[in-house]
PDB file of N, CA and C in Angstrom:
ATOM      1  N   UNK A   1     236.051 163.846  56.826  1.00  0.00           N
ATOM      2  CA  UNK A   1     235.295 164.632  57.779  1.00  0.00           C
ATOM      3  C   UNK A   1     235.271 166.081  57.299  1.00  0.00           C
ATOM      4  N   UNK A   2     233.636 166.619  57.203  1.00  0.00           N
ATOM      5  CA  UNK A   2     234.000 168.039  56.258  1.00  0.00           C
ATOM      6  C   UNK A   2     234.717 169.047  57.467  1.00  0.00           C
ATOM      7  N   UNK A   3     234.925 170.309  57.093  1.00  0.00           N
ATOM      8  CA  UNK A   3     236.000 171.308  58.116  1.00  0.00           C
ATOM      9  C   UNK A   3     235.136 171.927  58.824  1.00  0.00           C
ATOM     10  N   UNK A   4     235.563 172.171  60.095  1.00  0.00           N
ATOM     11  CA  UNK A   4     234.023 172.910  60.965  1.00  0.00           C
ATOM     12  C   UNK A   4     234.245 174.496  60.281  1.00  0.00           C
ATOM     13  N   UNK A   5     233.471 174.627  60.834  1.00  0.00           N
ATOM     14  CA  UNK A   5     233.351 176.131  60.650  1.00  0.00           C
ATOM     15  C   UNK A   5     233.960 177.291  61.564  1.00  0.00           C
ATOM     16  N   UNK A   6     234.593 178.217  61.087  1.00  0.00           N
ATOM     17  CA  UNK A   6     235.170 179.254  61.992  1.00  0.00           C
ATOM     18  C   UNK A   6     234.165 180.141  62.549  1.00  0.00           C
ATOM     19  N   UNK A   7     233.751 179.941  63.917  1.00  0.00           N
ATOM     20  CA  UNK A   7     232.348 180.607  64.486  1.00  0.00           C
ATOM     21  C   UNK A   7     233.075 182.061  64.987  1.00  0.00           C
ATOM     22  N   UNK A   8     234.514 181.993  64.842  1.00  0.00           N
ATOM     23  CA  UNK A   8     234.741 183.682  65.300  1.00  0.00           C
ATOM     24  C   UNK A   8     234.543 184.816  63.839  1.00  0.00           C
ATOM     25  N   UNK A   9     234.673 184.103  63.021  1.00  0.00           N
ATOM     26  CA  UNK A   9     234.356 184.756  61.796  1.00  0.00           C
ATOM     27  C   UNK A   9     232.736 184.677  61.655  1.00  0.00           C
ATOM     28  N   UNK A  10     231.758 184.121  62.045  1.00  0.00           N
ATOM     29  CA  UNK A  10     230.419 184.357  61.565  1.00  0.00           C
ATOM     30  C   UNK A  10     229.496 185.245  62.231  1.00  0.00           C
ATOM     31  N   UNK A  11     228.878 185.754  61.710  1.00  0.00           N
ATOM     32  CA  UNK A  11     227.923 186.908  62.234  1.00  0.00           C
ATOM     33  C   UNK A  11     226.467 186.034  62.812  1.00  0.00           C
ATOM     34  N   UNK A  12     226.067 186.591  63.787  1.00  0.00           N
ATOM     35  CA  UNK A  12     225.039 186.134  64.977  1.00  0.00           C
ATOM     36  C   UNK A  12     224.156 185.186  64.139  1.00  0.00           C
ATOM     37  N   UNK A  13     223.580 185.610  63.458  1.00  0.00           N
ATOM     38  CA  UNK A  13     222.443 184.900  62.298  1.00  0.00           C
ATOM     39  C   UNK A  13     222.770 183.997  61.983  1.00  0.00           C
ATOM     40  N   UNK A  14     224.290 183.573  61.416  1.00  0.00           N
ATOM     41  CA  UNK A  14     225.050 182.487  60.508  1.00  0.00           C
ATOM     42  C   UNK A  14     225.072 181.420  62.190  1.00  0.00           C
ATOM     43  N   UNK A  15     225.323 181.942  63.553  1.00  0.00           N
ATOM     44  CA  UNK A  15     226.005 181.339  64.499  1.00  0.00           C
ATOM     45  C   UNK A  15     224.982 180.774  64.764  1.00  0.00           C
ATOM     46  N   UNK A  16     223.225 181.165  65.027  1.00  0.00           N
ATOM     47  CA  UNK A  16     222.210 181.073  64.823  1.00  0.00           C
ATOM     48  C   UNK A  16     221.754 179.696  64.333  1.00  0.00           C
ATOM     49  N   UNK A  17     222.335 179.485  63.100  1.00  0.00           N
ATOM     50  CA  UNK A  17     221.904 178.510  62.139  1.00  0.00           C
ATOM     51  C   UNK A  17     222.513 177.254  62.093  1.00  0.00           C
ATOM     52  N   UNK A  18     223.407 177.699  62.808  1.00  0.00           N
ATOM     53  CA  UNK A  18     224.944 176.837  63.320  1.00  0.00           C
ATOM     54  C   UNK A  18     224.274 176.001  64.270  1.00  0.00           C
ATOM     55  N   UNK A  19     223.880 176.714  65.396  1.00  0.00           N
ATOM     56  CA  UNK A  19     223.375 175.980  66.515  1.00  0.00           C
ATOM     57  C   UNK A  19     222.531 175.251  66.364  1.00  0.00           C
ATOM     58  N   UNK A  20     221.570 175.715  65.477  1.00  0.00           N
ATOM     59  CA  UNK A  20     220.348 174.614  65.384  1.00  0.00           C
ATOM     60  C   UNK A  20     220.814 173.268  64.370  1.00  0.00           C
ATOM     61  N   UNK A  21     221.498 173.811  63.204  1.00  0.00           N
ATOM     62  CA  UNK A  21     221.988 172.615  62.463  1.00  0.00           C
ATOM     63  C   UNK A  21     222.605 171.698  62.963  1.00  0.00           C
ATOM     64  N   UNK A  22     223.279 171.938  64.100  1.00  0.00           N
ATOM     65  CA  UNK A  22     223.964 170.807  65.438  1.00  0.00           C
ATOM     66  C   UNK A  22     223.234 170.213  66.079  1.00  0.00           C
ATOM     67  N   UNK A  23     221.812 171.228  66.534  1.00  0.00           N
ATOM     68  CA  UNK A  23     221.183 170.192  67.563  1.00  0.00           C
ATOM     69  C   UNK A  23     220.443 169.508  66.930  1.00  0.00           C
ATOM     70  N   UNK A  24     220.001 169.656  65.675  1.00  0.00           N
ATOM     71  CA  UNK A  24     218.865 168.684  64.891  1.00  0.00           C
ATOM     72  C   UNK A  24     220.199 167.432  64.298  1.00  0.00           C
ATOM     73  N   UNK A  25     221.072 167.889  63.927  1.00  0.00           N
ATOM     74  CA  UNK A  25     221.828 166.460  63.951  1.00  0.00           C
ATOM     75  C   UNK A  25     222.080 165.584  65.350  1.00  0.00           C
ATOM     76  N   UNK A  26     223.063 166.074  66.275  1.00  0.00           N
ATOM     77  CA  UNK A  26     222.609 165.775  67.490  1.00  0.00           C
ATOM     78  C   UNK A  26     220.685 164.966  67.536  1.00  0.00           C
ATOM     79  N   UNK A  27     219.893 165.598  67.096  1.00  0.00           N
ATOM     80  CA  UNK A  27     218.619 164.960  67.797  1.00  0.00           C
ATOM     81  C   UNK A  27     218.437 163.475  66.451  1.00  0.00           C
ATOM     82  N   UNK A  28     218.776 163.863  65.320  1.00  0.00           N
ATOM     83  CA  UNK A  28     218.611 162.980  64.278  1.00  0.00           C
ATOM     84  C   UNK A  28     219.611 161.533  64.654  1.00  0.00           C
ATOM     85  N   UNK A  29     220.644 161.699  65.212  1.00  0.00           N
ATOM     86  CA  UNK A  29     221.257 160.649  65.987  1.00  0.00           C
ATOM     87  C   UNK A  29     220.720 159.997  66.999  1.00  0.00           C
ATOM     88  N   UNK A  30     220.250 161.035  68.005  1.00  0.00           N
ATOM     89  CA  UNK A  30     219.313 160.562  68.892  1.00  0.00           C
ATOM     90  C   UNK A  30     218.101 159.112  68.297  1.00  0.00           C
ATOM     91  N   UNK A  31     217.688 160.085  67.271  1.00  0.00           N
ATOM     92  CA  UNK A  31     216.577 159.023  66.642  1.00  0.00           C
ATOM     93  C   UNK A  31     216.666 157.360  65.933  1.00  0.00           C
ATOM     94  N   UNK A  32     217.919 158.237  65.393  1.00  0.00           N
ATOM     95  CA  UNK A  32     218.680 157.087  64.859  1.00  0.00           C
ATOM     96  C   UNK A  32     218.908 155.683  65.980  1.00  0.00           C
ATOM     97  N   UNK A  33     219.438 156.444  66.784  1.00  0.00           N
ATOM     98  CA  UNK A  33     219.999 155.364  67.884  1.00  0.00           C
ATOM     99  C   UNK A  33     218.730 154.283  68.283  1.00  0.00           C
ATOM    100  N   UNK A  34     217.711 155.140  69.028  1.00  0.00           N
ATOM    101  CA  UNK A  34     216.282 154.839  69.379  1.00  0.00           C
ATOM    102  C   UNK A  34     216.008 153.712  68.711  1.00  0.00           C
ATOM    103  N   UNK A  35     215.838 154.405  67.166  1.00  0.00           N
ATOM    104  CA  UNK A  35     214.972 153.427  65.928  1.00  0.00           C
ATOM    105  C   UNK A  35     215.563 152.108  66.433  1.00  0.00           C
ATOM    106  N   UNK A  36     216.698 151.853  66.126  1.00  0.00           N
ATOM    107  CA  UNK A  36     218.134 151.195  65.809  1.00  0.00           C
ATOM    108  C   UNK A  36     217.993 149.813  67.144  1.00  0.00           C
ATOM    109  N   UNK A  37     217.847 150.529  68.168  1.00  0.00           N
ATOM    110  CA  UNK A  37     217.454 149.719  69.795  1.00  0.00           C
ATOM    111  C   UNK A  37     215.969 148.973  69.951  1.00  0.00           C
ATOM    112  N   UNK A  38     215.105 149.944  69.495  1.00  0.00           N
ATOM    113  CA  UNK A  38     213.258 149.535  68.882  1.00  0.00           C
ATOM    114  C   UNK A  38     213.302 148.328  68.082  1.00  0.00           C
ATOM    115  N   UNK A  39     214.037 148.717  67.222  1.00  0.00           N
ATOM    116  CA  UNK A  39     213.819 147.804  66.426  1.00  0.00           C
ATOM    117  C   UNK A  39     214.254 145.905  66.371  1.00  0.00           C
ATOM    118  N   UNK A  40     215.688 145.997  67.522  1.00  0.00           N
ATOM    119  CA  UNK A  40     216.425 144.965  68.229  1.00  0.00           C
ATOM    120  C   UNK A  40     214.831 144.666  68.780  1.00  0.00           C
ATOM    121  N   UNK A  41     214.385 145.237  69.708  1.00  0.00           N
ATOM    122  CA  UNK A  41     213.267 144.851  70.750  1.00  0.00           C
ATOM    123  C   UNK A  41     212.118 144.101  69.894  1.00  0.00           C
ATOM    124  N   UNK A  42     211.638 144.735  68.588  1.00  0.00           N
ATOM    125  CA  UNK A  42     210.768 144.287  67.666  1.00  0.00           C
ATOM    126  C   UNK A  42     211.026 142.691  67.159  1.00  0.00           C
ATOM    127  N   UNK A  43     212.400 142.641  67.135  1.00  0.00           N
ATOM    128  CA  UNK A  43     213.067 141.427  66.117  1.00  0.00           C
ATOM    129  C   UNK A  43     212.801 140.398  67.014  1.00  0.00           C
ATOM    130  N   UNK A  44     213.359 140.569  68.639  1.00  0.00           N
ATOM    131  CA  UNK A  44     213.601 139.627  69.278  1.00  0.00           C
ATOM    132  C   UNK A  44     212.389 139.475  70.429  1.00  0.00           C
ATOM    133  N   UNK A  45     211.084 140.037  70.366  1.00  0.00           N
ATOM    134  CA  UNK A  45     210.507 140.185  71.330  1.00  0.00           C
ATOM    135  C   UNK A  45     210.020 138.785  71.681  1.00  0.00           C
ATOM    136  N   UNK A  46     210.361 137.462  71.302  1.00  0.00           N
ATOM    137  CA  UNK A  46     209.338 136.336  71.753  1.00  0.00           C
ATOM    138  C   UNK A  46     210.815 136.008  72.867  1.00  0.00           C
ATOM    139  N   UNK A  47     211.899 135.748  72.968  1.00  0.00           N
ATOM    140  CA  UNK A  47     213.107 135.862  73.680  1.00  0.00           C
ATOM    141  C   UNK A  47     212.434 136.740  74.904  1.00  0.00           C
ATOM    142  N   UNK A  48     212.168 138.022  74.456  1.00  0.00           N
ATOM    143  CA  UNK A  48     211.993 138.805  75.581  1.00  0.00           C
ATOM    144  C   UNK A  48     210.730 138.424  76.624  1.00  0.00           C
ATOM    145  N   UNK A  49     209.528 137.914  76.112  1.00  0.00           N
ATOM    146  CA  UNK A  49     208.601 137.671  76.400  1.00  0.00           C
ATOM    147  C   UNK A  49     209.447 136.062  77.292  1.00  0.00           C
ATOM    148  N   UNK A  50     209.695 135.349  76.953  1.00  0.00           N
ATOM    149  CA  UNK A  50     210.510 134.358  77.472  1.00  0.00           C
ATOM    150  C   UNK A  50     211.073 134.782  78.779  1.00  0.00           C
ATOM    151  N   UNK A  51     211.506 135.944  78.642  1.00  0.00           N
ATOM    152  CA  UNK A  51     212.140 136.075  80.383  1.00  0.00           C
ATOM    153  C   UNK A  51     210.847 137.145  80.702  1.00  0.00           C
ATOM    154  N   UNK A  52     209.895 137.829  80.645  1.00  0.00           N
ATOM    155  CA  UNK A  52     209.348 138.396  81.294  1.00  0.00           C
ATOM    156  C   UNK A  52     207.961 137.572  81.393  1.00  0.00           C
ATOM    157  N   UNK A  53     207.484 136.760  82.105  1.00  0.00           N
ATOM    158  CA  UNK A  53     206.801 135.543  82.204  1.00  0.00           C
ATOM    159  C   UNK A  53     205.410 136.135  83.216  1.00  0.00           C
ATOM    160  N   UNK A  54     205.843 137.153  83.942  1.00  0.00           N
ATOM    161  CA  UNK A  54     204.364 137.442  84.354  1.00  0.00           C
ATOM    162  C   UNK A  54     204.095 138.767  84.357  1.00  0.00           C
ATOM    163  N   UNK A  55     202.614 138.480  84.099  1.00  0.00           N
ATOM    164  CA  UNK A  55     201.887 139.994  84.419  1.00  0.00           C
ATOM    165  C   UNK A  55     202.291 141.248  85.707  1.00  0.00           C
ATOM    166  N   UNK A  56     202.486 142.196  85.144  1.00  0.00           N
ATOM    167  CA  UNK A  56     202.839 142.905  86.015  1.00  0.00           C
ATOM    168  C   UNK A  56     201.480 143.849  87.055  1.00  0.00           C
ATOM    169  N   UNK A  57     200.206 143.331  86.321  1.00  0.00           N
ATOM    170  CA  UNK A  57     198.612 144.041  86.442  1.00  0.00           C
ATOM    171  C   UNK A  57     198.043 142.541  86.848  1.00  0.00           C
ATOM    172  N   UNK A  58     197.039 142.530  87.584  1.00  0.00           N
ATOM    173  CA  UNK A  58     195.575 141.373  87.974  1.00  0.00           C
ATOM    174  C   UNK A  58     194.844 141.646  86.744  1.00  0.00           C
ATOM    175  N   UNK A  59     194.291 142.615  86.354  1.00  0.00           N
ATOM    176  CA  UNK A  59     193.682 142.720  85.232  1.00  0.00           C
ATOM    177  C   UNK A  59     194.160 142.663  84.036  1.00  0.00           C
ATOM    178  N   UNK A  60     195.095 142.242  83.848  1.00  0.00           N
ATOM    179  CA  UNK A  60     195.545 141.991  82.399  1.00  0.00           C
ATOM    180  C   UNK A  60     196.245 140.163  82.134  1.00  0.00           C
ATOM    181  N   UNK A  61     196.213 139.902  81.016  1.00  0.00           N
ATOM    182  CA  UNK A  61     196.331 138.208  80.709  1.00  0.00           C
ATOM    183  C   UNK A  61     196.753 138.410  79.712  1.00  0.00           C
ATOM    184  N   UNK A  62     197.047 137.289  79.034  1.00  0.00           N
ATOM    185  CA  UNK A  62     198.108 137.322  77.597  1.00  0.00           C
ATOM    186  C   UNK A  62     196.647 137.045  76.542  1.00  0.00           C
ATOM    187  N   UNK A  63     195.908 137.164  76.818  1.00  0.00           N
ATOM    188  CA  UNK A  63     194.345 136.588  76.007  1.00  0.00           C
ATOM    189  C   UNK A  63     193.798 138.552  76.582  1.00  0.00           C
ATOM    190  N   UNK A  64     194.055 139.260  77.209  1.00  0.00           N
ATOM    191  CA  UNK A  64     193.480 140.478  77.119  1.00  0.00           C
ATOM    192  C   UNK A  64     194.363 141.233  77.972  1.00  0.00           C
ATOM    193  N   UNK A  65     195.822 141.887  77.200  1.00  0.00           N
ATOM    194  CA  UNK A  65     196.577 142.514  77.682  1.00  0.00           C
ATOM    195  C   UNK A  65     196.151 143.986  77.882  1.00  0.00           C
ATOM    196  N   UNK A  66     196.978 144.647  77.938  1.00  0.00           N
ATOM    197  CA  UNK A  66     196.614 146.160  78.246  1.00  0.00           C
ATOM    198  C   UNK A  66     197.439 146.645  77.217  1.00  0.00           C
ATOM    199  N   UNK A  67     196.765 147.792  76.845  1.00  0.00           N
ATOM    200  CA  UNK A  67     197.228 148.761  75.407  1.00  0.00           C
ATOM    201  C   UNK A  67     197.822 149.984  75.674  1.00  0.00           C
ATOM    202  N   UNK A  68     198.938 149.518  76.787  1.00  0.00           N
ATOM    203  CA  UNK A  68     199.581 151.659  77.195  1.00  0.00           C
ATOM    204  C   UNK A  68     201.161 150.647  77.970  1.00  0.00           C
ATOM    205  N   UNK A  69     201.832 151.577  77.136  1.00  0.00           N
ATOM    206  CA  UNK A  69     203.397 151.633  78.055  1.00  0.00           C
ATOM    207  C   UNK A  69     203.491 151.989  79.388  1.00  0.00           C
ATOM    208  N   UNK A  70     202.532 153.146  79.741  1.00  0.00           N
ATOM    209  CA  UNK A  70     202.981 154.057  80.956  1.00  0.00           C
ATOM    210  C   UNK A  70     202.233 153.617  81.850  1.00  0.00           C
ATOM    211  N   UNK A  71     202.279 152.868  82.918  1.00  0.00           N
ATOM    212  CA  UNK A  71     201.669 152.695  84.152  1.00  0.00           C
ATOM    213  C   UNK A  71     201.032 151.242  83.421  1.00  0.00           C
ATOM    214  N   UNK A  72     201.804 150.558  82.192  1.00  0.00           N
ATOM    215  CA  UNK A  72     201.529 149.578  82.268  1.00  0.00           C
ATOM    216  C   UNK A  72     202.136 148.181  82.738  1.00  0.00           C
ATOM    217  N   UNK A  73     202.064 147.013  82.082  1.00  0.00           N
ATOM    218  CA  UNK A  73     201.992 145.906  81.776  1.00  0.00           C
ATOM    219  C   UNK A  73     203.338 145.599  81.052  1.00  0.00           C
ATOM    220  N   UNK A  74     204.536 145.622  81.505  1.00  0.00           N
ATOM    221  CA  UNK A  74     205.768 145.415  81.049  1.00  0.00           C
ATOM    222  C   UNK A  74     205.393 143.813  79.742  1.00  0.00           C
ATOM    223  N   UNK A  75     204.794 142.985  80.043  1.00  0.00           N
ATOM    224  CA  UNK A  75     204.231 141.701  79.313  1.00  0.00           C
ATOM    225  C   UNK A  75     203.343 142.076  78.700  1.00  0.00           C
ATOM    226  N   UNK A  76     202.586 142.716  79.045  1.00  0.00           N
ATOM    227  CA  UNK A  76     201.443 143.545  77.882  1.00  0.00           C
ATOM    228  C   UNK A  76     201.751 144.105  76.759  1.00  0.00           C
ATOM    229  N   UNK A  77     202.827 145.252  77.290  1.00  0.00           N
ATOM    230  CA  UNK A  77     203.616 146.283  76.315  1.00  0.00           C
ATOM    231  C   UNK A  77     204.387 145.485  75.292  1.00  0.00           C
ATOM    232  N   UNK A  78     205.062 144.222  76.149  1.00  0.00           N
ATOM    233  CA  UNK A  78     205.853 143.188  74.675  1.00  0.00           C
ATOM    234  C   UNK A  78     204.601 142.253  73.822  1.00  0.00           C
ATOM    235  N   UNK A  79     203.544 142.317  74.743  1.00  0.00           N
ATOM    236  CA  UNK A  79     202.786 141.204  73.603  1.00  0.00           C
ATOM    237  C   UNK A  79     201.655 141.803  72.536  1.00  0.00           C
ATOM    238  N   UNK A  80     201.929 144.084  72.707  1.00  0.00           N
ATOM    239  CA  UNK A  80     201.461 144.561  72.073  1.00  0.00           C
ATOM    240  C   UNK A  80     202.357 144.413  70.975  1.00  0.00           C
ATOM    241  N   UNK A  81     203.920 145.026  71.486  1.00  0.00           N
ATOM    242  CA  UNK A  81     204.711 145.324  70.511  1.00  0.00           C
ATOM    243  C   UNK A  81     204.727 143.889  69.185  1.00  0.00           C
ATOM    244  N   UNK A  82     204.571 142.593  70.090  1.00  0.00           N
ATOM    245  CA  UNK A  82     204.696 141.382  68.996  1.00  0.00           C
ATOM    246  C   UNK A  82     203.504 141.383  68.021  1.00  0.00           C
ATOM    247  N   UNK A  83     202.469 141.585  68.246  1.00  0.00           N
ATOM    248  CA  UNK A  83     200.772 141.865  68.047  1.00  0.00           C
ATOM    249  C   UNK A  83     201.309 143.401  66.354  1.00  0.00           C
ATOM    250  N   UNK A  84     201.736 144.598  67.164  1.00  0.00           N
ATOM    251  CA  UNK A  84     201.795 145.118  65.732  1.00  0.00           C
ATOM    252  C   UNK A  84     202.932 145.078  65.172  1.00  0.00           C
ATOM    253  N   UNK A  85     203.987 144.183  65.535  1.00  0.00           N
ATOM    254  CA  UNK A  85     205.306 144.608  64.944  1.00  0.00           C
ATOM    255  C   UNK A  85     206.068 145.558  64.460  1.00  0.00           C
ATOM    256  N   UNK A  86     206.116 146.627  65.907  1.00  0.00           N
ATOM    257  CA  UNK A  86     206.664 147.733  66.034  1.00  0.00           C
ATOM    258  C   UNK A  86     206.436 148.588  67.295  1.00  0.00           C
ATOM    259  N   UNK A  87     207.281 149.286  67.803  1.00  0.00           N
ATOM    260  CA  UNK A  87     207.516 149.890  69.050  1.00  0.00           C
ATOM    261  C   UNK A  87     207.175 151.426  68.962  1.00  0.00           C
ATOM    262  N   UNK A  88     206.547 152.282  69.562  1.00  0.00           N
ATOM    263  CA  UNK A  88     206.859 153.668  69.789  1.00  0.00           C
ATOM    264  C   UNK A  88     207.805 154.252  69.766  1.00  0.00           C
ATOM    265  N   UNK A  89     207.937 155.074  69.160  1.00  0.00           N
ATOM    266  CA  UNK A  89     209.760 155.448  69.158  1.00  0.00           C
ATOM    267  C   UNK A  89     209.750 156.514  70.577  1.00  0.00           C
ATOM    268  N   UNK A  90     208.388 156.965  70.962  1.00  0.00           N
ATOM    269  CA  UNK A  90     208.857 157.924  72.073  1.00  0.00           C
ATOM    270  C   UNK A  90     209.850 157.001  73.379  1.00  0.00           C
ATOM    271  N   UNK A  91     209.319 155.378  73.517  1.00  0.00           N
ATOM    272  CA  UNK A  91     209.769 154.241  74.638  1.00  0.00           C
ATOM    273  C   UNK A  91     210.943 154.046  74.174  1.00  0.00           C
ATOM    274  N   UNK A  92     211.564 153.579  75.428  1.00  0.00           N
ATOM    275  CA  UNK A  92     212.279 152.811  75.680  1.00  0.00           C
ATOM    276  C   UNK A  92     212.291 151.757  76.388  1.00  0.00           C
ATOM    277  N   UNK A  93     213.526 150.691  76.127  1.00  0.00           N
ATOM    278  CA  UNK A  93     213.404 149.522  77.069  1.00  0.00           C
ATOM    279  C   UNK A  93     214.319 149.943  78.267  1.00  0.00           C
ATOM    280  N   UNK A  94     214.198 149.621  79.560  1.00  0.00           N
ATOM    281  CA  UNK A  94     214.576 150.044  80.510  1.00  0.00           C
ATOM    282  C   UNK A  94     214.667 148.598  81.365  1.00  0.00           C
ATOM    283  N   UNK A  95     216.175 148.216  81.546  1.00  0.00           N
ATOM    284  CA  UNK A  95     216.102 146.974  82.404  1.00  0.00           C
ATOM    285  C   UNK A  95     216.828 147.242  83.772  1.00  0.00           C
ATOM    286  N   UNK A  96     216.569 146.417  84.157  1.00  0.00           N
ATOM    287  CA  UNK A  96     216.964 146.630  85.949  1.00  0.00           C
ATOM    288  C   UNK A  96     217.395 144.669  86.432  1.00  0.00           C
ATOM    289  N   UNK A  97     218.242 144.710  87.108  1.00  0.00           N
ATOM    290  CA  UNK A  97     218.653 143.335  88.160  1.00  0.00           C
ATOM    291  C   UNK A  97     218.242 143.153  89.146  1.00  0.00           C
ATOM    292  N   UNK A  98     217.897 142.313  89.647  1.00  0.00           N
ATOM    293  CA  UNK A  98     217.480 141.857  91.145  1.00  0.00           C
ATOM    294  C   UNK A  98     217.771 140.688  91.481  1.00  0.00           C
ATOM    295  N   UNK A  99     218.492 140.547  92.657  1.00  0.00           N
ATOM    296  CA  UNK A  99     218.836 139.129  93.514  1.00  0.00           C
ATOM    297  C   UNK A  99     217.833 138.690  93.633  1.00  0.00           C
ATOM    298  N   UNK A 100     218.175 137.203  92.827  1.00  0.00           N
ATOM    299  CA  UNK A 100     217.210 135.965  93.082  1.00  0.00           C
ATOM    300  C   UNK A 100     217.569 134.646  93.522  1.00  0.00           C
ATOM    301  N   UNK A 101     218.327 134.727  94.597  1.00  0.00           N
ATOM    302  CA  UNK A 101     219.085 133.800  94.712  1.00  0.00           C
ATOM    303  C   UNK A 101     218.279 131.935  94.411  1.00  0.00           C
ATOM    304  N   UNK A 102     218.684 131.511  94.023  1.00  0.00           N
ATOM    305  CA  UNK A 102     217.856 130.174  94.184  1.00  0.00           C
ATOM    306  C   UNK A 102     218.890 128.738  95.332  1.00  0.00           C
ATOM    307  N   UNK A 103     218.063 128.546  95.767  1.00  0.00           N
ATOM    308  CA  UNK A 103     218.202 128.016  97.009  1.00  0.00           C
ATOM    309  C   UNK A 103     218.387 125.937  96.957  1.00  0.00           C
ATOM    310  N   UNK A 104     219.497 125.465  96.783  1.00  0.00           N
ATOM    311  CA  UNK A 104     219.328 124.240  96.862  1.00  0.00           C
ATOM    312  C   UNK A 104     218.076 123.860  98.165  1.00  0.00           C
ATOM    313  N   UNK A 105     217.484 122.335  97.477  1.00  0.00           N
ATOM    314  CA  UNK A 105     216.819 121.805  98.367  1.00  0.00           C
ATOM    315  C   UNK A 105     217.391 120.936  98.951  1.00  0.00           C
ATOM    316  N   UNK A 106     216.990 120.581 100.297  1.00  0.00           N
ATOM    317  CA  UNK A 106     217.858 119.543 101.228  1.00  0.00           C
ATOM    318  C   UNK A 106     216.783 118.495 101.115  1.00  0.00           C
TER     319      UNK A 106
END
């Protein structure tokens, strides 16, 4: 691990350069991570498509999905991502639970 740097010894400019060289690593991790998660989603999207089984839009079908993440088509958005084989890096996947209880029949 290289040695940090002594920021009481550096002059404003050097501290300057400091800060930003942290946050662009900081953000280059960020990206890293992203890519890294995108790309899980890319590999495995017919799985995913497997549990997300319906349209989340009336106007959209797996024969003419919709072409936007935002205010879209959670099934759309995976059967774009399978379609070009690859994700936006600005998205993310975002999951959520909900009680579904299933109910023996009498």
């Amino acid at each position: 691990m290289p040695k940090k740097p002594d920021l009481t010894k550096m002059s404003d400019d050097e501290l300057e350069k400091e800060l930003s060289r942290r946050r662009q690593e900081r953000l280059q991790k960020r990206r890293d991570e992203r890519q890294e998660a995108n790309n899980l989603i890319v590999q495995h999207v017919d799985a995913l498509l497997r549990m997300v089984t319906k349209h989340g839009k009336t106007s959209c079908s797996d024969a003419s999905p919709r072409n936007d993440y935002i205010n879209g088509c959670d099934r759309c958005t995976l059967l774009n991502i399978r379609a070009s084989g690859c994700m936006d890096h600005d998205y993310k996947l975002m999951l959520s639970f909900a009680k579904d209880a299933i109910e023996d029949a009498k």
